[in-house]
Protein backbone atom coordinates (compact mmCIF):
# COMPACT_ATOMS: atom_id res chain seq x y z
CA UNK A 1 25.60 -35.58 -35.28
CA UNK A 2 27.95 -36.46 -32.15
CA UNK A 3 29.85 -33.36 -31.26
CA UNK A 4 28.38 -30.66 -33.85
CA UNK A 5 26.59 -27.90 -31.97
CA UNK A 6 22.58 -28.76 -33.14
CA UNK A 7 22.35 -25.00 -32.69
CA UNK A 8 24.87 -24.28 -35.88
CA UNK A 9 22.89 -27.33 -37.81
CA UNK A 10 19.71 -25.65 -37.73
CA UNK A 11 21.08 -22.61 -38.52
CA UNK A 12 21.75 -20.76 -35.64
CA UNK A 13 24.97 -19.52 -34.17
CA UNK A 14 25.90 -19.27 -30.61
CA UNK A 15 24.64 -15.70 -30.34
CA UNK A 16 21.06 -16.72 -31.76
CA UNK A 17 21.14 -19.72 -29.63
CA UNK A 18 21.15 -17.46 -26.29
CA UNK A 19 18.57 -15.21 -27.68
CA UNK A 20 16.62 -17.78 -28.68
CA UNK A 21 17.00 -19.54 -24.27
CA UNK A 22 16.53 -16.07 -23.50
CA UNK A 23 12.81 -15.73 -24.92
CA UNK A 24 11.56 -19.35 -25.04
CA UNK A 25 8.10 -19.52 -23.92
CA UNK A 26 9.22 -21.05 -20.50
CA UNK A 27 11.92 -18.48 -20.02
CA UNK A 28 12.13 -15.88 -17.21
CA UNK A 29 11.85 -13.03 -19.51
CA UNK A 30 9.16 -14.16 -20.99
CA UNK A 31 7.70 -14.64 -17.71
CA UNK A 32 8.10 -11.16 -16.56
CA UNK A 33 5.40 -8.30 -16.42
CA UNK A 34 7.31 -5.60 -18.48
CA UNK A 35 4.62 -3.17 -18.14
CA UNK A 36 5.11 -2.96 -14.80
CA UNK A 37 8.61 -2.97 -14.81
CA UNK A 38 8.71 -0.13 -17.32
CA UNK A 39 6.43 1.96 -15.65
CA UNK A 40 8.25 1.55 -12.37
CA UNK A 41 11.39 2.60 -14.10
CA UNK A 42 9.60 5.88 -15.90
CA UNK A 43 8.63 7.05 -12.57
CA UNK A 44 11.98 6.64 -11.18
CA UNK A 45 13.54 8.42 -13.89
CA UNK A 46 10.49 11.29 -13.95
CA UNK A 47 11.34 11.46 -9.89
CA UNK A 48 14.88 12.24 -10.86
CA UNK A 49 13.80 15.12 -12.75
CA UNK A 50 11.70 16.82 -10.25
CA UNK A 51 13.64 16.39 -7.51
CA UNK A 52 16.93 18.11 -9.21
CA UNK A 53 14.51 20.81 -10.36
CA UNK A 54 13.15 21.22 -6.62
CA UNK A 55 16.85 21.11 -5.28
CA UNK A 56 19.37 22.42 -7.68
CA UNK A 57 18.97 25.81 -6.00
CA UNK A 58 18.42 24.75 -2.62
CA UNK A 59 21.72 25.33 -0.73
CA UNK A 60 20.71 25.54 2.55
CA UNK A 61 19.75 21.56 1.49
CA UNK A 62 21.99 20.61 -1.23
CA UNK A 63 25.04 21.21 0.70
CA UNK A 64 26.21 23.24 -2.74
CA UNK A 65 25.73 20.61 -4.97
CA UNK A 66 22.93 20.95 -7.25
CA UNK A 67 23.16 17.04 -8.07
CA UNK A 68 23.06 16.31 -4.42
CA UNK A 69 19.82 14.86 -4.03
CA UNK A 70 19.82 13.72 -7.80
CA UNK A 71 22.66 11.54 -7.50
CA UNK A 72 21.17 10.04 -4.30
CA UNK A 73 17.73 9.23 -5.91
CA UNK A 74 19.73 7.65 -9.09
CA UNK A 75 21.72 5.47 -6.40
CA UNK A 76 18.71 4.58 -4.03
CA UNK A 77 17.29 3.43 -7.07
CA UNK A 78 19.58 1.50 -8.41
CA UNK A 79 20.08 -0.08 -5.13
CA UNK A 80 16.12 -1.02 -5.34
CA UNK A 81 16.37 -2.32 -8.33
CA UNK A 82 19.08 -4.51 -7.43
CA UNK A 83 17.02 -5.85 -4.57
CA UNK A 84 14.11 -6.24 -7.13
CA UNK A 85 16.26 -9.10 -9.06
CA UNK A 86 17.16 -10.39 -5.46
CA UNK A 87 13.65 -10.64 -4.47
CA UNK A 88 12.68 -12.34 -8.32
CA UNK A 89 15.69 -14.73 -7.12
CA UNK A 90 14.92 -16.08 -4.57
CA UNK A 91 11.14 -16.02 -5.21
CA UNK A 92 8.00 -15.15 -3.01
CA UNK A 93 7.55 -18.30 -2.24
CA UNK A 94 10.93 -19.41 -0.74
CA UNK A 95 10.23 -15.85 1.03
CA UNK A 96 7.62 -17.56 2.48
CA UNK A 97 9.37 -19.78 4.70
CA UNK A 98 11.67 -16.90 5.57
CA UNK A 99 8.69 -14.41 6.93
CA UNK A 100 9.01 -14.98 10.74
CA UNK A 101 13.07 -13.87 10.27
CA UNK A 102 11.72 -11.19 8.25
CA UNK A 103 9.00 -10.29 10.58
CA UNK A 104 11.23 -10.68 13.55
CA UNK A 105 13.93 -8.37 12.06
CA UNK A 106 11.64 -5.46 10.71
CA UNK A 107 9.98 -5.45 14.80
CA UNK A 108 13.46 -4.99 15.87
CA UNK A 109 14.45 -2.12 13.95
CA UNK A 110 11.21 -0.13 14.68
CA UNK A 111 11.58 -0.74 18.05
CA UNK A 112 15.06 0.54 17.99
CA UNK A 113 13.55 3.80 16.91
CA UNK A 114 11.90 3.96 20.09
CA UNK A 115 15.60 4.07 21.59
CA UNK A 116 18.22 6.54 21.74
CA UNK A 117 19.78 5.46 17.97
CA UNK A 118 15.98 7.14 16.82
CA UNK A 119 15.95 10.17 15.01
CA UNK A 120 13.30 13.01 14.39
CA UNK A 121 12.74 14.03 10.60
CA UNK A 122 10.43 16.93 9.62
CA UNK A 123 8.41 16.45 13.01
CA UNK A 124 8.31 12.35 12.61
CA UNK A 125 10.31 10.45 15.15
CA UNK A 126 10.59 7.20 12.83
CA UNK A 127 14.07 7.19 11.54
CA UNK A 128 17.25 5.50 12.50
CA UNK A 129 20.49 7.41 11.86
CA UNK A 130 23.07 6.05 9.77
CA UNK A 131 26.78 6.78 9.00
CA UNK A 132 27.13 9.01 5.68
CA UNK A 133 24.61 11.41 6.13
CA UNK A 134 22.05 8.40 5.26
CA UNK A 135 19.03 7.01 7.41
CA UNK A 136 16.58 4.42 7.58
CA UNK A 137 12.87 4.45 7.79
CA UNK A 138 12.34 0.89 9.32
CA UNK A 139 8.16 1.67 8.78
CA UNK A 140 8.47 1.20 5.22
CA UNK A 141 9.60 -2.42 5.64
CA UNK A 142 7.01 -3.31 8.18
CA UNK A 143 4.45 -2.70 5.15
CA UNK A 144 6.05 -5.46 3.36
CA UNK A 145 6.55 -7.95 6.48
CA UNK A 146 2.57 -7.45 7.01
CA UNK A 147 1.67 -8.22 4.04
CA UNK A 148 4.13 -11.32 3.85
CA UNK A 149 3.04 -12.90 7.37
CA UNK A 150 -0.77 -12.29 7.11
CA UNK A 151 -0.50 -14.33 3.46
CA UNK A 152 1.05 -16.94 4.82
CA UNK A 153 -1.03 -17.39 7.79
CA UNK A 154 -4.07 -17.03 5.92
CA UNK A 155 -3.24 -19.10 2.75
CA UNK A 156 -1.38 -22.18 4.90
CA UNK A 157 -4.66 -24.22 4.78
CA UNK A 158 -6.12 -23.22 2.20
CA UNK A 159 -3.35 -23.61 -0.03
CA UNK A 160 -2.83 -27.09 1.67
CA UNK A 161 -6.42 -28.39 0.49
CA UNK A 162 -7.67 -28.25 4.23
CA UNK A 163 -9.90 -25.23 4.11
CA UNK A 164 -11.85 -23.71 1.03
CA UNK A 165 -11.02 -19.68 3.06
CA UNK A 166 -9.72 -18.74 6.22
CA UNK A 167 -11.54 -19.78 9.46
CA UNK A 168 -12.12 -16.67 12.04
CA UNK A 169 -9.16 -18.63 14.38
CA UNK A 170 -6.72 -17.37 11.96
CA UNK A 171 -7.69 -14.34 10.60
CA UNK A 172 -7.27 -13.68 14.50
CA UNK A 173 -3.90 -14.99 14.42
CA UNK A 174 -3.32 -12.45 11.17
CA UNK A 175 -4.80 -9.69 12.41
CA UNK A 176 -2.58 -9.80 16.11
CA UNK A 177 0.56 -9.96 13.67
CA UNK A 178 -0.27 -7.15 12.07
CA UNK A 179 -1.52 -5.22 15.10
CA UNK A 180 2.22 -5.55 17.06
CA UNK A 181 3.77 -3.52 14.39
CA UNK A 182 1.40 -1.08 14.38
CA UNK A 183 1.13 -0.35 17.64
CA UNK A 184 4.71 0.57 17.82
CA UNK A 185 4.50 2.21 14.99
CA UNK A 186 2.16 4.64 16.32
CA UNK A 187 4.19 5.06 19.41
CA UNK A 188 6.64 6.74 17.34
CA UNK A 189 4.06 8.64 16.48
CA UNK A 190 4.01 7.98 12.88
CA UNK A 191 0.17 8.08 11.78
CA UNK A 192 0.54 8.09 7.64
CA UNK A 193 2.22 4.91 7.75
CA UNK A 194 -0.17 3.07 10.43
CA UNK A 195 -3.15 4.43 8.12
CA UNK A 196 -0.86 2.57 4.95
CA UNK A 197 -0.70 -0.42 6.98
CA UNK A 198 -4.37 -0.38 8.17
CA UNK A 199 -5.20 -0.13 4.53
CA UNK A 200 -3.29 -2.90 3.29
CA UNK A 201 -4.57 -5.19 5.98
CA UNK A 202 -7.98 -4.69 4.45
CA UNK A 203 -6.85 -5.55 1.48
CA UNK A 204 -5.62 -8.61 2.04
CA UNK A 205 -8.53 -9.69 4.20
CA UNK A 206 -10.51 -9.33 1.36
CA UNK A 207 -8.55 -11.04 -0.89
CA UNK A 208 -8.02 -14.10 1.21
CA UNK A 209 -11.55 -14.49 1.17
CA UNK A 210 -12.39 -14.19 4.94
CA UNK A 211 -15.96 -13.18 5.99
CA UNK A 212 -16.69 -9.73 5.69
CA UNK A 213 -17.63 -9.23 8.80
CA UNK A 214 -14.12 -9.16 9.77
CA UNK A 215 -13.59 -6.31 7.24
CA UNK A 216 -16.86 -3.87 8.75
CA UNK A 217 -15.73 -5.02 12.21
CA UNK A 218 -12.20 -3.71 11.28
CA UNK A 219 -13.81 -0.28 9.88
CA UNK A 220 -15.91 0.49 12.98
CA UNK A 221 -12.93 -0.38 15.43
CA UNK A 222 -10.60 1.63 12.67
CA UNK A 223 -13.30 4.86 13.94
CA UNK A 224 -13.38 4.09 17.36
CA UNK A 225 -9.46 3.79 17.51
CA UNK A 226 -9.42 7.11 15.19
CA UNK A 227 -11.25 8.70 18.02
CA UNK A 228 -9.71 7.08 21.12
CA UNK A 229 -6.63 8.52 19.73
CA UNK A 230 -7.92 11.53 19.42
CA UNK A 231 -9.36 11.98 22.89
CA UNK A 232 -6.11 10.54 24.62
CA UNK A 233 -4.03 13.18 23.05
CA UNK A 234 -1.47 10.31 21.25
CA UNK A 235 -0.92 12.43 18.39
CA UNK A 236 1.85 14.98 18.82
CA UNK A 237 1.16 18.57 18.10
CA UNK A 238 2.09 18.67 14.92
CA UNK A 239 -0.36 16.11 13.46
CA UNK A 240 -3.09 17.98 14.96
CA UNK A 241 -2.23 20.97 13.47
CA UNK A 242 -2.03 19.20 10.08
CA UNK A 243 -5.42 18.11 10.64
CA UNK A 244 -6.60 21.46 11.61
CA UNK A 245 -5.16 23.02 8.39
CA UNK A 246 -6.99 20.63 6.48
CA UNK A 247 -10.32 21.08 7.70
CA UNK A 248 -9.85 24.83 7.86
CA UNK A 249 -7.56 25.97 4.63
CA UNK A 250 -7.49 29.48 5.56
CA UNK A 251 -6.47 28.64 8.76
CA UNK A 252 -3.00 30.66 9.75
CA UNK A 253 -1.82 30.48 5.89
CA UNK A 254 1.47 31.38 6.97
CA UNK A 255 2.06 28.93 9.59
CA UNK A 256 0.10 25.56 9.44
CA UNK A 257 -1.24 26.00 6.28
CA UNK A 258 1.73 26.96 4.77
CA UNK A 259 2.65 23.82 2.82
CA UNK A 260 -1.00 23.16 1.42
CA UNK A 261 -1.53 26.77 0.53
CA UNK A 262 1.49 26.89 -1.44
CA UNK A 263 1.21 23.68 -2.99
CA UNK A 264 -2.12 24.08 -4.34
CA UNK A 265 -0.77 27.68 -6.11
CA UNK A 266 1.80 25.73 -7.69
CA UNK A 267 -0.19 23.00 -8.98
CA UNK A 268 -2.56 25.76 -9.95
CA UNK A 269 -0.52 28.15 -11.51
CA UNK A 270 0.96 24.70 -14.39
CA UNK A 271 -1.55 24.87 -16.36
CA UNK A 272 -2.27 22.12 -19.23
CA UNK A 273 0.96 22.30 -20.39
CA UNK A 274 3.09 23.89 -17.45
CA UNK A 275 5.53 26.84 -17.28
CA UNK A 276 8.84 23.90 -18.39
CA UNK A 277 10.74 21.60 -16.56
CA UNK A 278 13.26 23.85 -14.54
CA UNK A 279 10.87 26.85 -14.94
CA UNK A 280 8.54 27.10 -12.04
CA UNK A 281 8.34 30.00 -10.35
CA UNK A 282 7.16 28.06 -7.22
CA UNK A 283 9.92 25.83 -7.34
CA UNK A 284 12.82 28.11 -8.30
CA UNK A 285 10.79 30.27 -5.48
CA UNK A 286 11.86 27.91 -2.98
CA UNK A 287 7.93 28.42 -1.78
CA UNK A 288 7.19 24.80 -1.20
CA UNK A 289 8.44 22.87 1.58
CA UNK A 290 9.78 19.36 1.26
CA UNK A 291 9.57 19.57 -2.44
CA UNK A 292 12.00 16.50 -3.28
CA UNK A 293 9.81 14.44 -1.05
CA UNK A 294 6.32 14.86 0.24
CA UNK A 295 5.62 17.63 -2.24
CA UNK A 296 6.82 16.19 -5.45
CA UNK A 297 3.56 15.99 -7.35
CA UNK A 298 3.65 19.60 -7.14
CA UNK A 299 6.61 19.73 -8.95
CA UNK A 300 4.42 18.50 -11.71
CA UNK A 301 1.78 19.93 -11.63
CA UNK A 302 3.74 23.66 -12.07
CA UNK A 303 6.44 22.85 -14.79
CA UNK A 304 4.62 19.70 -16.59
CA UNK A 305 1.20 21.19 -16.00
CA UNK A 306 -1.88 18.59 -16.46
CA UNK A 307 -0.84 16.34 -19.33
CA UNK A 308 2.37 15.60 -17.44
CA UNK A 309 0.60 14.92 -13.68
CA UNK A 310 -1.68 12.75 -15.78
CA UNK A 311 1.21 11.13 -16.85
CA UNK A 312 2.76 10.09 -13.49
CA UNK A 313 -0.77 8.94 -12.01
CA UNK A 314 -1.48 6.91 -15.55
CA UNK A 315 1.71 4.95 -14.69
CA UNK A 316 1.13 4.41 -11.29
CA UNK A 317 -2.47 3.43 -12.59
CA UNK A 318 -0.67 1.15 -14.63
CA UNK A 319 1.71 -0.70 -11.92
CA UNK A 320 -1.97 -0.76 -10.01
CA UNK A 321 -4.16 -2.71 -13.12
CA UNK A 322 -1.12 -4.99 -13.52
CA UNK A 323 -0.73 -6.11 -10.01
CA UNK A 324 -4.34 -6.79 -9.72
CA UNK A 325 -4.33 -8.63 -13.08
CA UNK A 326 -1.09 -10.84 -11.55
CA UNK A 327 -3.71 -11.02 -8.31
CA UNK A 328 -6.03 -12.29 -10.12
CA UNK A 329 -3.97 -14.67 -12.37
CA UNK A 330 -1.58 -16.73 -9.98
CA UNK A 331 -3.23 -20.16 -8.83
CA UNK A 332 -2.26 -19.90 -5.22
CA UNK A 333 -3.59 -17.89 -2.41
CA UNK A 334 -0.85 -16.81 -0.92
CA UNK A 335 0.48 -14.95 -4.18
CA UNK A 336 -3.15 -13.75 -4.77
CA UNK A 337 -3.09 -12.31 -1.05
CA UNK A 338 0.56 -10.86 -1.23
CA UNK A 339 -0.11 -9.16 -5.03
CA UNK A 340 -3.59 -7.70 -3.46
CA UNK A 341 -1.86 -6.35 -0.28
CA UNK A 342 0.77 -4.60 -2.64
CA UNK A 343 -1.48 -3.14 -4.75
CA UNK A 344 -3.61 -1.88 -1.49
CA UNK A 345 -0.47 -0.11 -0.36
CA UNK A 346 0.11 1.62 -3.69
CA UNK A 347 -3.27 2.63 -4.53
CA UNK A 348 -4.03 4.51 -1.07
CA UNK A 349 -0.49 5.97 -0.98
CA UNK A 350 -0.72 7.08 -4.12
CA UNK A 351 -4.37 8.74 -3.04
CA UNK A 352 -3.04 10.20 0.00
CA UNK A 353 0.35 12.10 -1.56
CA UNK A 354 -1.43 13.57 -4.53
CA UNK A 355 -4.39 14.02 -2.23
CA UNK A 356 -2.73 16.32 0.53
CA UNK A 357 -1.14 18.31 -2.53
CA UNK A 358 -4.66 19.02 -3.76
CA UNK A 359 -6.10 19.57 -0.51
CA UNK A 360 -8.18 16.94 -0.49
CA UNK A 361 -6.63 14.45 2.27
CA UNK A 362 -4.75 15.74 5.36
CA UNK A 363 -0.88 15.99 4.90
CA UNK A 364 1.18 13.19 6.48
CA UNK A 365 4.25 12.86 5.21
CA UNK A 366 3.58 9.55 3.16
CA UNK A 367 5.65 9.80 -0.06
CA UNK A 368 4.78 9.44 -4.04
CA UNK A 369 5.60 5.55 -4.74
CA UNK A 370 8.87 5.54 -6.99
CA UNK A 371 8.77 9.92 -7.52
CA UNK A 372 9.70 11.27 -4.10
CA UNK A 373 12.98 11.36 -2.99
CA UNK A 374 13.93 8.69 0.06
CA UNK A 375 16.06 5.26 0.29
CA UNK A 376 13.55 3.05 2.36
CA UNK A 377 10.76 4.37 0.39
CA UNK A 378 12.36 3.22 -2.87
CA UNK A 379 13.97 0.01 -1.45
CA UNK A 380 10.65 -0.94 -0.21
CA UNK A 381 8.34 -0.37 -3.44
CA UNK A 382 11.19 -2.05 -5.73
CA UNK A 383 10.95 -4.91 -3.39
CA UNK A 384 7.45 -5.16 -3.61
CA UNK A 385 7.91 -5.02 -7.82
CA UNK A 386 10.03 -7.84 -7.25
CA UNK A 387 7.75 -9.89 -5.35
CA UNK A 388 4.64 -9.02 -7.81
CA UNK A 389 7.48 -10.16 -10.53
CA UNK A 390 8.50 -13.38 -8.56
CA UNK A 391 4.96 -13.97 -8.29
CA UNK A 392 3.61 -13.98 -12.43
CA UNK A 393 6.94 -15.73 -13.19
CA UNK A 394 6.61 -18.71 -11.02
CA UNK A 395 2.92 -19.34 -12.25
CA UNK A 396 2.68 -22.56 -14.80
CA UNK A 397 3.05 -22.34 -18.21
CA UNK A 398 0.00 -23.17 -20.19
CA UNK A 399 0.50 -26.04 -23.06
């Protein structure tokens, strides 16, 4: 059959031909996690909602466009998802040999916001200024660099066949590169993403399989640091006051406890069902601050009521039980330790946004994975989809 297309003997035209490529059982989208992907996506677009409904009125913000910050939130995450098929390119694993650039860079920028080019945001000096009216929170990087460098420190010998789990030598050597980033970090100060990070570095100590008395040594210095802090007057006014308003809610409800007040009555006042997308009195109210981004959930909760918060914490539940399953399933440790680490990040962020909404965790300024408005923010979790992607694609095909 020398020079007939085998594809038009059996049958099948060109068009079927790539279709068929497309979806054989060692293809890349076959490979993919597509429940991930399109729950990542349905909380982008369910952002893109809320945050036009929390803005579309705001002048003083919008700068007279009501699409303002929707067309912004569309763009940031199309950018992300852009670097999500970068980061599925190249793969986590030729990442791997890349971390210490990666590491080196994202040290660099947060140090630069320690230098004139920083820039203070809503009380939190941890921004960089760009050109365009758009800036850069270099924090939100840092979460993936940690979680990159500690995996490969941990996982080099074990991976290699030398060591069955890490030895306490380096879990040292992991731990004092996570600890230079967060130090700065909290120079800035910015203590919502130094609790992320502190999170995520107990995750992945616990999935690389190191003792556990690195992980209760870690807890008890985490309270003794917590208190240190404290006492040495690090955190800026501000924070304090957002602590105080948390463990006093009637404390001055028109100044500190302003925000959580308000938030709760909007959440409050949804409902099952909600008052309608566009329809919150709350929200048309202009009552909540920082609606589009810290304060997004509450968004939901007035004008989608219950069923429709439900729905945005069932599909970030979802992006949650599919990273651990790709934890879980991948045959080395270093994409076991980076998958856990991601899904550490997620799950407490996720806790501590709806959380402070409720009035249940202090408010810090973290914001809702994939809802809230914010470039770095969505950059960074779309990278991290990519990696968990790069991650289940790369694993072996079973016979």
């Amino acid at each position: 059959m020398t020079g007939v297309n085998s594809f038009q003997v059996s049958g099948y035209g060109p068009e079927r031909a790539g279709w068929t490529r497309l979806f054989a059982r060692d293809s890349l989208a076959r490979r993919l996690d597509w429940p991930i992907l399109a729950a990542s996506v349905a909380l982008s677009m369910i952002g893109a909602l809320l945050i036009y409904s929390a803005t579309r009125n705001r002048t003083e913000l919008n700068q007279g466009d009501p699409y303002y910050f929707l067309t912004r939130h569309l763009l940031n995450t199309g950018i992300g998802f852009v670097l999500m098929i970068a980061t599925i390119w190249f793969g986590h694993r030729a990442l791997r040999t890349a971390v210490p650039v990666l590491y080196g860079g994202s040290v660099f920028l947060i140090l630069l916001v320690l230098t004139p080019l920083g820039s203070t945001i809503n009380g939190a000096h941890s921004w960089i200024k760009l050109p365009g009216g758009f800036s850069l929170q270099p924090s939100e990087f840092v979460k993936i660099t940690i979680i990159l460098g500690m995996a490969m420190l941990l996982a080099a010998r074990v991976d290699a066949g030398d060591k069955p789990y890490p030895d306490h030598k380096t879990v040292l050597q992991a731990l004092g590169l996570a600890t230079v980033p967060m130090l700065i970090v909290m120079l800035m100060p910015d203590l919502g993403s130094v609790m992320v990070m502190v999170v995520i570095v107990l995750g992945v100590l616990l999935a690389s399989g190191a003792s556990n008395r690195w992980v209760f040594g870690l807890l008890g210095t985490g309270v003794l640091g917590s208190l240190a802090v404290w006492q040495l007057g690090i955190l800026d006014e501000y924070q304090i006051n957002r602590f105080a308003a948390f463990a006093n809610p009637e404390l001055d409800p028109a100044g500190v406890g302003y925000n959580t007040n308000q938030a709760r009555i909007a959440i409050g006042s949804g409902g099952l069902t909600g008052s309608g997308l566009f329809q919150g009195s709350q929200t048309t109210g202009r009552f909540v601050p920082e609606q589009q981004t810290d304060f997004v959930f509450t968004v939901a909760g007035e004008e989608l009521g219950f069923l429709g918060a439900a729905l945005i914490i069932t599909l970030l539940g979802v992006i949650l039980w599919r990273g651990c399953r790709i934890a879980r399933g991948t045959s080395d440790l270093y994409g076991t330790i980076v998958a856990a680490g991601i899904v550490a990040w997620f799950a407490f962020q996720t806790f501590e946004n709806v959380g402070m909404t409720l009035g249940i965790m202090p408010v810090t300024g973290l914001p809702l994975p994939f809802v809230s408005y914010g470039g770095s923010s969505m950059f960074a979790v779309w990278v991290s989809i990519g990696l968990l992607q790069s991650i289940t694609a790369q694993r072996p095909v079973s016979a």
